[in-house]
C-alpha atoms as a PDB file:
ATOM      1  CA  UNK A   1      86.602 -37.449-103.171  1.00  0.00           C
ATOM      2  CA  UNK A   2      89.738 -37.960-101.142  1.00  0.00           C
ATOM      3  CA  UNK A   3      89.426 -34.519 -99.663  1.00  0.00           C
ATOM      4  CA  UNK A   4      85.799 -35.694 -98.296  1.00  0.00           C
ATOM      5  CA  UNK A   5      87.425 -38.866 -97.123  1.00  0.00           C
ATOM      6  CA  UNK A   6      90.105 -36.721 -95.301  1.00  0.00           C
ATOM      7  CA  UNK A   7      87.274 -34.093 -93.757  1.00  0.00           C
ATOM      8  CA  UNK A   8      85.297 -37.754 -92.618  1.00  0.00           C
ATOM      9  CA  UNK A   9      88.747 -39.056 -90.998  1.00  0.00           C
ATOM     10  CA  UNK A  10      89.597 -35.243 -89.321  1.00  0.00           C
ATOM     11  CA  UNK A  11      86.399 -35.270 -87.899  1.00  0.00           C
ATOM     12  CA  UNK A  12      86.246 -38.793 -86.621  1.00  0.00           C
ATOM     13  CA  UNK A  13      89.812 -38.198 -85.082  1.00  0.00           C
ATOM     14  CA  UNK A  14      87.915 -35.246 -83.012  1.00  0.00           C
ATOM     15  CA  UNK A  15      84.399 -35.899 -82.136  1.00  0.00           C
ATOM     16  CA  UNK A  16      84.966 -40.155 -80.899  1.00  0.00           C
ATOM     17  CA  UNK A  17      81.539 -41.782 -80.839  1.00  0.00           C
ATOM     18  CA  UNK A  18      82.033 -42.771 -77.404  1.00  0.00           C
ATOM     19  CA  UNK A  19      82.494 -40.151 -74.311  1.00  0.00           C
ATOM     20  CA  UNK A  20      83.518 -40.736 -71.103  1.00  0.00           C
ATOM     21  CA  UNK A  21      80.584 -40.025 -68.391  1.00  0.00           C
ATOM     22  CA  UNK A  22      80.037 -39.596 -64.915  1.00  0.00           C
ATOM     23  CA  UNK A  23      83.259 -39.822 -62.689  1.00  0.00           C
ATOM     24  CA  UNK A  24      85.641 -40.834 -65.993  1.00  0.00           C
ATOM     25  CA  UNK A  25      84.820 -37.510 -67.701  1.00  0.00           C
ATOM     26  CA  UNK A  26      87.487 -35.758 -65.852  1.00  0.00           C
ATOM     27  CA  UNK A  27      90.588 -36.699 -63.822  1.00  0.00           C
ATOM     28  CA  UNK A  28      91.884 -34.556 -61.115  1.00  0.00           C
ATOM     29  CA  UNK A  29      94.867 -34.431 -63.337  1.00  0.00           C
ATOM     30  CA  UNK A  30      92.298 -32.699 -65.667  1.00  0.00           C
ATOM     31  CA  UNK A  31      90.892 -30.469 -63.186  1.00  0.00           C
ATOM     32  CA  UNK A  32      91.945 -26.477 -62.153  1.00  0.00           C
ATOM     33  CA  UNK A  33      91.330 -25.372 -59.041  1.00  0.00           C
ATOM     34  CA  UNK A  34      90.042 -22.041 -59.733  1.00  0.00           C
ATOM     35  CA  UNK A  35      91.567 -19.092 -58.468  1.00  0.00           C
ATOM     36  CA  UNK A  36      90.132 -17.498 -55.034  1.00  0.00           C
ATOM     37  CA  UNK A  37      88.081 -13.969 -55.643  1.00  0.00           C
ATOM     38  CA  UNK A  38      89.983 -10.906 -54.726  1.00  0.00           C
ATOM     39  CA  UNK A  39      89.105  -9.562 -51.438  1.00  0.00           C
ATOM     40  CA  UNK A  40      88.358  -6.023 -52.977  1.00  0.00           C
ATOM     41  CA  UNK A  41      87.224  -6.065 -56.754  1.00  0.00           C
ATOM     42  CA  UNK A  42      86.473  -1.957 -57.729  1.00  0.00           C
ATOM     43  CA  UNK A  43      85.869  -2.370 -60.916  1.00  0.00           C
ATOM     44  CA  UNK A  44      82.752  -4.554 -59.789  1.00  0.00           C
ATOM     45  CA  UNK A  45      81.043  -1.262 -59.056  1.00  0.00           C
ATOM     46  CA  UNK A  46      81.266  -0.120 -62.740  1.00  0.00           C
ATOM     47  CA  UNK A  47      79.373  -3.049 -63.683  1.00  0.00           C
ATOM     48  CA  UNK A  48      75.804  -3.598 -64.366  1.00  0.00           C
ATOM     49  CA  UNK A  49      75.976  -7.219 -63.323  1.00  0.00           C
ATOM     50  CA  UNK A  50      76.793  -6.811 -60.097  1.00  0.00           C
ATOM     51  CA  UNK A  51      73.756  -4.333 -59.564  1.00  0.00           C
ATOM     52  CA  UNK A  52      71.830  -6.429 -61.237  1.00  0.00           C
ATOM     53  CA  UNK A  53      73.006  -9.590 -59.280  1.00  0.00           C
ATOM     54  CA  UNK A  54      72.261  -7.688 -55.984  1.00  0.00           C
ATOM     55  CA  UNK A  55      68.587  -6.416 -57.383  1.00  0.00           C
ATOM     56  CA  UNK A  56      67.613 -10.093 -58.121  1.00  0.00           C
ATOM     57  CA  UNK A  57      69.308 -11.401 -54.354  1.00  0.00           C
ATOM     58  CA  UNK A  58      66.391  -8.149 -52.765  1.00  0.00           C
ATOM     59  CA  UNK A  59      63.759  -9.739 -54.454  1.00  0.00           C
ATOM     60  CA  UNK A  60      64.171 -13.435 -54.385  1.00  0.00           C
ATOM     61  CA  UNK A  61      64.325 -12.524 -50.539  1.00  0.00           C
ATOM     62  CA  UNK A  62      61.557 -10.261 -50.817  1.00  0.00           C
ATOM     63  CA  UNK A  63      59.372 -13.329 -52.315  1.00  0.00           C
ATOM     64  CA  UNK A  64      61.033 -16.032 -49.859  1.00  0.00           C
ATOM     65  CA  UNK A  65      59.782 -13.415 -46.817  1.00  0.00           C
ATOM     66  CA  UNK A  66      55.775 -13.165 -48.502  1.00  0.00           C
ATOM     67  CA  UNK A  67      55.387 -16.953 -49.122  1.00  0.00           C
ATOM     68  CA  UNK A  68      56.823 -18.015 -46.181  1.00  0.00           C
ATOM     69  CA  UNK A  69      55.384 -15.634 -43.346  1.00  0.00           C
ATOM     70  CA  UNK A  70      52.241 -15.888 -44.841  1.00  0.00           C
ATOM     71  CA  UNK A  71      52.357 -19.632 -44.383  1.00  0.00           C
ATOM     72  CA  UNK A  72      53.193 -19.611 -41.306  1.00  0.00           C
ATOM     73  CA  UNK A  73      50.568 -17.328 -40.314  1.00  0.00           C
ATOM     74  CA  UNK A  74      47.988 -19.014 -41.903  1.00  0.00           C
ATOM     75  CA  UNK A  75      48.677 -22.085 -39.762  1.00  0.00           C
ATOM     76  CA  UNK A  76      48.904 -19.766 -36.668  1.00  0.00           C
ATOM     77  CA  UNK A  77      45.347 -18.453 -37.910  1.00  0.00           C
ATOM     78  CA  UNK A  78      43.880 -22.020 -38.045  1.00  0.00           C
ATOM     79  CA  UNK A  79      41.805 -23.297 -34.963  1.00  0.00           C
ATOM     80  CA  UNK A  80      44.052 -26.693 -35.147  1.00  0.00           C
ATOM     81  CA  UNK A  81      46.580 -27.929 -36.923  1.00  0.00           C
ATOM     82  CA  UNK A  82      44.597 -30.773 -39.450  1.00  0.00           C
ATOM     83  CA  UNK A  83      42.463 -27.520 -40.750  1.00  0.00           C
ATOM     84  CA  UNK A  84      46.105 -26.379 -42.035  1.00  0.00           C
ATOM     85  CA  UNK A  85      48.509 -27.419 -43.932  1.00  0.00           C
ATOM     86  CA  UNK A  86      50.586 -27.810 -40.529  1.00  0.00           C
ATOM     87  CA  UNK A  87      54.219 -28.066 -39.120  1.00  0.00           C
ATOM     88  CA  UNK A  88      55.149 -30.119 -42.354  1.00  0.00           C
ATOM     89  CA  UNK A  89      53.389 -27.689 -44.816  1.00  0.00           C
ATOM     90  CA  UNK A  90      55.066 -24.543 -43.543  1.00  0.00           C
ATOM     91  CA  UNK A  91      58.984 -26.695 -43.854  1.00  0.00           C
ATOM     92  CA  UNK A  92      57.089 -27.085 -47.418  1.00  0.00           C
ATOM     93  CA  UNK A  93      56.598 -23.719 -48.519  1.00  0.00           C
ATOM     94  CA  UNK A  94      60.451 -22.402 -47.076  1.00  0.00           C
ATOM     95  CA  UNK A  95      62.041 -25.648 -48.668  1.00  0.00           C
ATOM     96  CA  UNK A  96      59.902 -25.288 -51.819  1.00  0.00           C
ATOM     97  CA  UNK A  97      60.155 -21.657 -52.351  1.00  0.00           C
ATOM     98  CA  UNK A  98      63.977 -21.856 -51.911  1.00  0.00           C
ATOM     99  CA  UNK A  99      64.340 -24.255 -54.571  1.00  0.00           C
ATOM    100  CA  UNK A 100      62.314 -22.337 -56.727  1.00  0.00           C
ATOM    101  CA  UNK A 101      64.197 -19.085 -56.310  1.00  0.00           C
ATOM    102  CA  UNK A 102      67.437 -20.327 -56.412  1.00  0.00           C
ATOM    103  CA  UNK A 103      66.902 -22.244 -59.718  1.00  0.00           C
ATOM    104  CA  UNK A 104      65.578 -18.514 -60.941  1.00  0.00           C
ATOM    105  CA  UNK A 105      68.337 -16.133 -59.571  1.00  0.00           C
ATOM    106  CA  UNK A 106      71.149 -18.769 -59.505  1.00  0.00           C
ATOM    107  CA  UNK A 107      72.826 -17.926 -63.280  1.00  0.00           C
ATOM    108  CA  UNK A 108      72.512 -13.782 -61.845  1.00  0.00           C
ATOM    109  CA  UNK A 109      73.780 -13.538 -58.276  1.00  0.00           C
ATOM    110  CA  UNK A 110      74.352 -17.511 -57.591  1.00  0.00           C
ATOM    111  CA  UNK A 111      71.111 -17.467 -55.679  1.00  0.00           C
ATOM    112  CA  UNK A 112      71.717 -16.866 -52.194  1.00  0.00           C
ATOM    113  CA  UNK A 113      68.861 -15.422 -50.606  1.00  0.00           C
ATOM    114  CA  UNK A 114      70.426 -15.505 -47.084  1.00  0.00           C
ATOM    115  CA  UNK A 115      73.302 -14.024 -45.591  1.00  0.00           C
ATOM    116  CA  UNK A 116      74.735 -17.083 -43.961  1.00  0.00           C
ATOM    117  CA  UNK A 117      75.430 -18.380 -47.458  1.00  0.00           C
ATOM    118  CA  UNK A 118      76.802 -15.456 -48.603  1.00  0.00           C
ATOM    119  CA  UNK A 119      79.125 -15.407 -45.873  1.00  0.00           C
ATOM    120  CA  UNK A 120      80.313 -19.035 -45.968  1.00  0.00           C
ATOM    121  CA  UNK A 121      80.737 -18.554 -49.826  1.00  0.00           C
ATOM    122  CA  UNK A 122      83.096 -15.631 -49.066  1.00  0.00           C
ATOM    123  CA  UNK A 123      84.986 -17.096 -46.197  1.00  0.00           C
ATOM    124  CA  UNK A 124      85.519 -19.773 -49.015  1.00  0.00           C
ATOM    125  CA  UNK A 125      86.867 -17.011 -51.562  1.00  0.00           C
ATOM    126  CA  UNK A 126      84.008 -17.526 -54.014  1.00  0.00           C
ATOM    127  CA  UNK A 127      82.811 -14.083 -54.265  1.00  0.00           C
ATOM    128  CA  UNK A 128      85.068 -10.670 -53.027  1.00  0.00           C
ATOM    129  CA  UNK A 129      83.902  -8.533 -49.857  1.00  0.00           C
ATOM    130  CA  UNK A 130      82.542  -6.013 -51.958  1.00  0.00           C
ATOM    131  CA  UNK A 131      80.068  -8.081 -53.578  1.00  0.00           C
ATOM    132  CA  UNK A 132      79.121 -10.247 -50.438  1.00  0.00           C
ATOM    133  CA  UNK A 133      78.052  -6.725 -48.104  1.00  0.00           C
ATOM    134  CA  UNK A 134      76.496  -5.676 -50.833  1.00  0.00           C
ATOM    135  CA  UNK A 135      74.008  -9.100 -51.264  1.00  0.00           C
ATOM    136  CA  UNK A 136      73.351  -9.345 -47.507  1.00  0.00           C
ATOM    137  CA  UNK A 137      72.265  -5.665 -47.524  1.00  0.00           C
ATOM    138  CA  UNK A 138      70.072  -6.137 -50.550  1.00  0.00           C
ATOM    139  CA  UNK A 139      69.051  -9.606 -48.826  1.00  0.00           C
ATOM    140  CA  UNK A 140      68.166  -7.759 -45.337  1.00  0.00           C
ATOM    141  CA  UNK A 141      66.225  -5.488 -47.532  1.00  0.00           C
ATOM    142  CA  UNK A 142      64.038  -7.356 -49.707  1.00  0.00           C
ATOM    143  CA  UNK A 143      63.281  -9.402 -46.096  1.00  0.00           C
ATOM    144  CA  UNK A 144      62.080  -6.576 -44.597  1.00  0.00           C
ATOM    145  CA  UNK A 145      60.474  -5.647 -47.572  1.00  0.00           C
ATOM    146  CA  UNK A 146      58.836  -8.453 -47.987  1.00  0.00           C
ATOM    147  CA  UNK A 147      57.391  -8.896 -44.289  1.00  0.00           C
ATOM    148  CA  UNK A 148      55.889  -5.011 -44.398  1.00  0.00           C
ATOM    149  CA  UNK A 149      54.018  -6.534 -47.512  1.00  0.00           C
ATOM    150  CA  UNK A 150      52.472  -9.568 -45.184  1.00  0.00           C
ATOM    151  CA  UNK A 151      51.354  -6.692 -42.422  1.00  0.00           C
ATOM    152  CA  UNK A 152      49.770  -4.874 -45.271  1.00  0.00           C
ATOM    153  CA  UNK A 153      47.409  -7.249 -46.544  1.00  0.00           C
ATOM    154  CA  UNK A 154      46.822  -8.888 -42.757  1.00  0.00           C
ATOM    155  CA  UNK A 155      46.326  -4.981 -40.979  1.00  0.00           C
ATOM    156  CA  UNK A 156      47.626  -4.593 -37.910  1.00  0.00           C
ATOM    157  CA  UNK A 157      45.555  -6.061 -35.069  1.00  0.00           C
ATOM    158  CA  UNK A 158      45.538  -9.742 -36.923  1.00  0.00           C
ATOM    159  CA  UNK A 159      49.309  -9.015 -37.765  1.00  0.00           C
ATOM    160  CA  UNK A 160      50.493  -8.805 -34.393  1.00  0.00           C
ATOM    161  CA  UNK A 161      47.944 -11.471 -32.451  1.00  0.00           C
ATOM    162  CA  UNK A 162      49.461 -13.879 -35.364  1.00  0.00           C
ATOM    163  CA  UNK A 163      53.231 -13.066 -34.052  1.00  0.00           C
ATOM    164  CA  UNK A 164      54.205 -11.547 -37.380  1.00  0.00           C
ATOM    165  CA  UNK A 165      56.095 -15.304 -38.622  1.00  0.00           C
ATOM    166  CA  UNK A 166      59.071 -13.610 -36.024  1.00  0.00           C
ATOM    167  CA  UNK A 167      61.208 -16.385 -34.794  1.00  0.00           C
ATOM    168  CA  UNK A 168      62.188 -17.111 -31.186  1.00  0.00           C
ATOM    169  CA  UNK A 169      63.372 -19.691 -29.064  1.00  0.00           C
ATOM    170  CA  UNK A 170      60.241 -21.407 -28.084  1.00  0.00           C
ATOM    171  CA  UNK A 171      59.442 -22.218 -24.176  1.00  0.00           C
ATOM    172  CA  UNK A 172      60.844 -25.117 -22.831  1.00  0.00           C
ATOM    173  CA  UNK A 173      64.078 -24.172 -24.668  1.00  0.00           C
ATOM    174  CA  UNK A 174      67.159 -22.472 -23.488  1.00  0.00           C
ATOM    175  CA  UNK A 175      69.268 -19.884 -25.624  1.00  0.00           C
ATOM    176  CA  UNK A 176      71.870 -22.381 -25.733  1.00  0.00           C
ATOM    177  CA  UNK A 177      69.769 -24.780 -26.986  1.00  0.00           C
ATOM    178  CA  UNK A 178      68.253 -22.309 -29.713  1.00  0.00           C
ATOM    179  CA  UNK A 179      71.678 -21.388 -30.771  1.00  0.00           C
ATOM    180  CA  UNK A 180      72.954 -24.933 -30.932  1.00  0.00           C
ATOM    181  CA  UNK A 181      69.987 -26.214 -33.577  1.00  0.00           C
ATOM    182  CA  UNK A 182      70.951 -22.395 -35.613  1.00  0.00           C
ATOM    183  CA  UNK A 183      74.238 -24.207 -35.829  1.00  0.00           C
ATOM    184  CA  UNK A 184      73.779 -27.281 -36.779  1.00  0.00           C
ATOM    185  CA  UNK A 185      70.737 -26.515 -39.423  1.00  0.00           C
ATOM    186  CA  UNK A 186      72.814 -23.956 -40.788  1.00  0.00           C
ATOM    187  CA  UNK A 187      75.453 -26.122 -41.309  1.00  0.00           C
ATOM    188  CA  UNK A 188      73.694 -28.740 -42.911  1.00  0.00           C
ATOM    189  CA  UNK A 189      71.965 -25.770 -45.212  1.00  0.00           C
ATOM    190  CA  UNK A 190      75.585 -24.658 -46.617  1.00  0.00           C
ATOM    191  CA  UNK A 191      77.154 -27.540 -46.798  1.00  0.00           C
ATOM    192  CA  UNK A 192      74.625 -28.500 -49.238  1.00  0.00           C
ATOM    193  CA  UNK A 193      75.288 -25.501 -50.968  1.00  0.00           C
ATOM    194  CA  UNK A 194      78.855 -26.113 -51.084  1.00  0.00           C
ATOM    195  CA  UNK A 195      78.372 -29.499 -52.058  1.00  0.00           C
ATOM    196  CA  UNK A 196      75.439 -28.823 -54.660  1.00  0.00           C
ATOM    197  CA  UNK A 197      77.767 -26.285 -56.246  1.00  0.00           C
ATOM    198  CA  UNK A 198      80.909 -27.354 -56.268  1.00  0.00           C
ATOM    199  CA  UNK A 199      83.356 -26.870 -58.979  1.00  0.00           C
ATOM    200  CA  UNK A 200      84.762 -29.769 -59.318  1.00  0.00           C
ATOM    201  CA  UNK A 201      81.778 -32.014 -59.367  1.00  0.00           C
ATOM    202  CA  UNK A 202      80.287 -29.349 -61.802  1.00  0.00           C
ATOM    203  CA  UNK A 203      83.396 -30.102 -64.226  1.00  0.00           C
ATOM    204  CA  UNK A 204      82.512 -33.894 -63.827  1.00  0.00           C
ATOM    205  CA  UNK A 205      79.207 -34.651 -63.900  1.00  0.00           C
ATOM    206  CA  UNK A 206      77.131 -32.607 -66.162  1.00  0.00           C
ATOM    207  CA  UNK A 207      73.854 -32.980 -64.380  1.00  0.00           C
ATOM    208  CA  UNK A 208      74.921 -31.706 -60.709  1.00  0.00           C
ATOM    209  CA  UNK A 209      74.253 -27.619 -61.878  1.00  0.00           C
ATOM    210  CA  UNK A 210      71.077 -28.173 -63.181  1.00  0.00           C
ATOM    211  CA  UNK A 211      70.018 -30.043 -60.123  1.00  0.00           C
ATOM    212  CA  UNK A 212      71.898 -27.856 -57.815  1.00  0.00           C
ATOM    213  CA  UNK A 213      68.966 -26.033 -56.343  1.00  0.00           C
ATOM    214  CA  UNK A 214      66.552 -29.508 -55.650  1.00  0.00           C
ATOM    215  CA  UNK A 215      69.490 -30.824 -52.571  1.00  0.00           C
ATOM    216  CA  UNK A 216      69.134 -26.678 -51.141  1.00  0.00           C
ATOM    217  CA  UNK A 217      65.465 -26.741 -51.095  1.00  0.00           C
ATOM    218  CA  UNK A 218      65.218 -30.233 -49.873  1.00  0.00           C
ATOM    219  CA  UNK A 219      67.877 -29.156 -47.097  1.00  0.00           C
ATOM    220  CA  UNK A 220      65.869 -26.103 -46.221  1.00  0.00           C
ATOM    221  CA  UNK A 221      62.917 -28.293 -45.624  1.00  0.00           C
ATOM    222  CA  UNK A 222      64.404 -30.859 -43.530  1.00  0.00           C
ATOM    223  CA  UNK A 223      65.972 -28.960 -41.151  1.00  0.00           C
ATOM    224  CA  UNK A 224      62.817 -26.786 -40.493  1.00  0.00           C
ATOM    225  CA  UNK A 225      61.146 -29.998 -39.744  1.00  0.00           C
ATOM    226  CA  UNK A 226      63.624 -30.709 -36.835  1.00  0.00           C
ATOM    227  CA  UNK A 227      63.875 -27.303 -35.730  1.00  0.00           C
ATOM    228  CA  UNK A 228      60.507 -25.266 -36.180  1.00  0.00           C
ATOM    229  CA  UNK A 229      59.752 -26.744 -32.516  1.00  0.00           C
ATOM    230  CA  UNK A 230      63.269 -24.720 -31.123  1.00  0.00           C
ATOM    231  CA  UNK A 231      63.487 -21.654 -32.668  1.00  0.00           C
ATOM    232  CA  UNK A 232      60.619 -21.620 -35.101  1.00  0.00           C
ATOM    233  CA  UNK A 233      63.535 -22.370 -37.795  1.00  0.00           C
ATOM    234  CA  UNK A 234      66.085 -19.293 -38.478  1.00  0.00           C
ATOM    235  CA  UNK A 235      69.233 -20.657 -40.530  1.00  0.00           C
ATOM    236  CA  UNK A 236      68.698 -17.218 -42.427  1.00  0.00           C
ATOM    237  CA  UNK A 237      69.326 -14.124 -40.647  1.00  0.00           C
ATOM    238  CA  UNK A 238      67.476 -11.857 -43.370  1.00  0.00           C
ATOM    239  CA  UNK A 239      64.696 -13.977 -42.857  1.00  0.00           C
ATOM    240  CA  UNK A 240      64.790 -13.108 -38.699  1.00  0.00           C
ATOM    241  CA  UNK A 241      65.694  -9.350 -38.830  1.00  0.00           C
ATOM    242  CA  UNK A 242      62.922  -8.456 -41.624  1.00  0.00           C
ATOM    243  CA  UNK A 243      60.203 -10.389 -39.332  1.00  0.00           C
ATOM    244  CA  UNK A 244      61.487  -8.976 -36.010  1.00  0.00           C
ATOM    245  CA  UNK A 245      61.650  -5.192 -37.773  1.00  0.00           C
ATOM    246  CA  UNK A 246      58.236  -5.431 -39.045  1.00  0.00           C
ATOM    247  CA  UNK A 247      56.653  -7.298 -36.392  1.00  0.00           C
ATOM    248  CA  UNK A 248      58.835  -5.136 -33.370  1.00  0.00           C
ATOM    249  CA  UNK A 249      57.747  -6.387 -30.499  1.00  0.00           C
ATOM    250  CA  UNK A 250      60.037  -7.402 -27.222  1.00  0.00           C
ATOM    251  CA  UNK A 251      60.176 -10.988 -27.409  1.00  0.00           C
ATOM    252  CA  UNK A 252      61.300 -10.839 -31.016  1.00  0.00           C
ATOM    253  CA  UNK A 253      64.525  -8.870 -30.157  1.00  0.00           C
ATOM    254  CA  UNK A 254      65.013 -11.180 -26.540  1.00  0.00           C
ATOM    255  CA  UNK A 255      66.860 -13.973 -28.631  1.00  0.00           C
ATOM    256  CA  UNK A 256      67.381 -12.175 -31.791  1.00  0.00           C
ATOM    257  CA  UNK A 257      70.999 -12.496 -31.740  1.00  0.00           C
ATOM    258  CA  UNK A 258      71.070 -15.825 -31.747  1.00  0.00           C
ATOM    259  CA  UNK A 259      69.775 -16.183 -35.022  1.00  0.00           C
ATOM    260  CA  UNK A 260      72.708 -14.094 -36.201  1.00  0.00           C
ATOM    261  CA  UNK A 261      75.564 -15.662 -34.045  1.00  0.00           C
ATOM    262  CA  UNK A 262      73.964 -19.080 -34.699  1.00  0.00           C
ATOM    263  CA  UNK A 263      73.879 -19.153 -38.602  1.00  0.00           C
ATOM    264  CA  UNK A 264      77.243 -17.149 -39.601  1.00  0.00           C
ATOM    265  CA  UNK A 265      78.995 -19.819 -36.723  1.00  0.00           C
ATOM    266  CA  UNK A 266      77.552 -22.514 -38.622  1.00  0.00           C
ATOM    267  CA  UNK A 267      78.299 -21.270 -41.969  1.00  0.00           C
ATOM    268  CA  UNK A 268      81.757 -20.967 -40.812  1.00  0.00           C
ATOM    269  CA  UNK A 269      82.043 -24.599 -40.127  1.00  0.00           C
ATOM    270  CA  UNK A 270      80.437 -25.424 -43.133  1.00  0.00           C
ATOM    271  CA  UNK A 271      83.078 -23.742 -45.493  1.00  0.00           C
ATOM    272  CA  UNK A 272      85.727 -24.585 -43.228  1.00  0.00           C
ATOM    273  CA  UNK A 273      84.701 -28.578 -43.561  1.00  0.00           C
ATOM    274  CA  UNK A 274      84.024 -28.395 -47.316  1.00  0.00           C
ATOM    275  CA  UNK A 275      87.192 -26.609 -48.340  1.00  0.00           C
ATOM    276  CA  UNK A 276      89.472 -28.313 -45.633  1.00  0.00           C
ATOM    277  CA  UNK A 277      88.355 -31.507 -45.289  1.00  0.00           C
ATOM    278  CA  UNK A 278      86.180 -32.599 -48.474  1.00  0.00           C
ATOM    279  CA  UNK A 279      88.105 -30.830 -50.952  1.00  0.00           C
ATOM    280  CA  UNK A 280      91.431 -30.597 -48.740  1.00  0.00           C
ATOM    281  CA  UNK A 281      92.629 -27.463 -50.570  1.00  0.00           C
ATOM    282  CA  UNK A 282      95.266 -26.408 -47.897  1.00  0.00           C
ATOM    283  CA  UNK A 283      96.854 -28.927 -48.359  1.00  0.00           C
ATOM    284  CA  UNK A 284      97.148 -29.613 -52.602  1.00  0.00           C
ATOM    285  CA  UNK A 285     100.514 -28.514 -54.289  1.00  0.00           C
ATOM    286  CA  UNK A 286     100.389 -25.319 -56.240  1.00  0.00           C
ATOM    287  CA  UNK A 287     102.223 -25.424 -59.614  1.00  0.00           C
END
């Protein structure tokens, strides 16, 4: 009996009845930075994960591509706009269909899908070079990929009357003003994503991971809302460059580099503004 009594007090002593929640479950006194990826990993090569990781980045962005362009051109293909699902039903299905991708691909490659999150996640030292070329070629494919599909099942003629869900800046517009909204809805985009994943608040609050891809989706969808009247809503240059491939006509190319220079700039400032001024890493000691 006293060595039962001794097992109930041991185990008392180590599992307390009451846990500390929310912002008291961790200190940063608790809390380890973790260290930045290497710049070069080879031995990522010999492993099946990372092939596998950049398999399930080609086709989450190979589904992203179908949904999407096919929603768009179904409102194109609509005499008006209240016989469609409309402007607000298109920032649906990108904003929807990234939430439900990244939830599915995010415990494999982190669930990317775009190469402007890729690159702000590496400028930020969360994943090595190696790994990040390697998702935004697999991303670039599975967007091209996944447009061909779209101008398989609509044929040609309807395919290119419908524009082909290519994005340009829209008349009435300048290119400066095109790549000014890239910028700023990128930015908003990764910022969620830095803020949606971040280590720390992962560490603290049990719930943010799980929830992690609602905030990206809902981002996605907001800022296509303010910006499908500019630019038709880039923020994803995979997303531009499979459309514009497939679709290959002039004006698609005209203002295709902003969609490039637009979303890695704003990317940039994303990480930059997370890591230096949220989580002011620069500037922490190092023991």
């Amino acid at each position: 009996m006293e060595g039962k009594e001794e097992d109930v007090k041991l185990g008392a002593n180590k599992f307390s009845e009451r846990q500390p929640i929310g912002t008291s479950a961790q200190t940063d006194k608790d809390y380890k930075e973790p260290p930045p990826a290497p710049l070069f990993e080879p031995g990522e090569l010999q492993s099946w994960s990372f092939w596998r990781a950049g398999i399930a980045e080609f086709v989450a962005t190979f589904l992203f591509l179908y949904i999407t362009i096919l929603t768009v051109m179904g409102v194109k293909r609509a005499p008006n706009m209240c016989s469609s699902v409309g402007i607000q039903g298109i920032a649906w299905a990108f904003g929807g269909t990234i939430f439900a991708l990244v939830y599915c691909t995010a415990g494999i490659s982190g669930g990317h899908i775009n190469p402007a999150v890729t690159f702000g996640l590496f400028l930020a030292r969360k994943l090595s070079l190696t790994r990040a070329v390697f998702y935004i070629v697999m991303q670039t494919l599975g967007a091209i990929a996944g447009a061909a599909v779209v101008k398989g099942f609509e044929g040609n003629t309807r395919y290119e009357v419908l524009g082909g869900g290519a994005n340009s800046v829209n008349h009435g517009y300048t290119k400066g003003d095109g790549l000014g909204a890239e910028i700023v809805g990128t930015f908003v985009l990764v910022y969620t994503v830095f803020s949606a994943t971040d280590a720390k608040r992962n560490a603290r609050d049990s719930h943010v991971p799980i929830l992690a891809p609602l905030p990206i989706g809902f981002a996605v969808f907001l800022v296509h809302l303010a910006t499908i009247p500019i630019t038709g809503t880039g923020i994803n240059p995979a997303r531009s460059l499979g459309a514009a491939i497939i679709y290959d006509k002039e004006h698609a190319w005209d203002h295709h580099w902003v969609f490039w220079v637009g979303p890695f700039i704003g990317a940039a400032l994303a990480a930059l503004y997370h890591q230096i001024v949220i989580r002011a890493i620069p500037f922490k000691t190092r023991d």
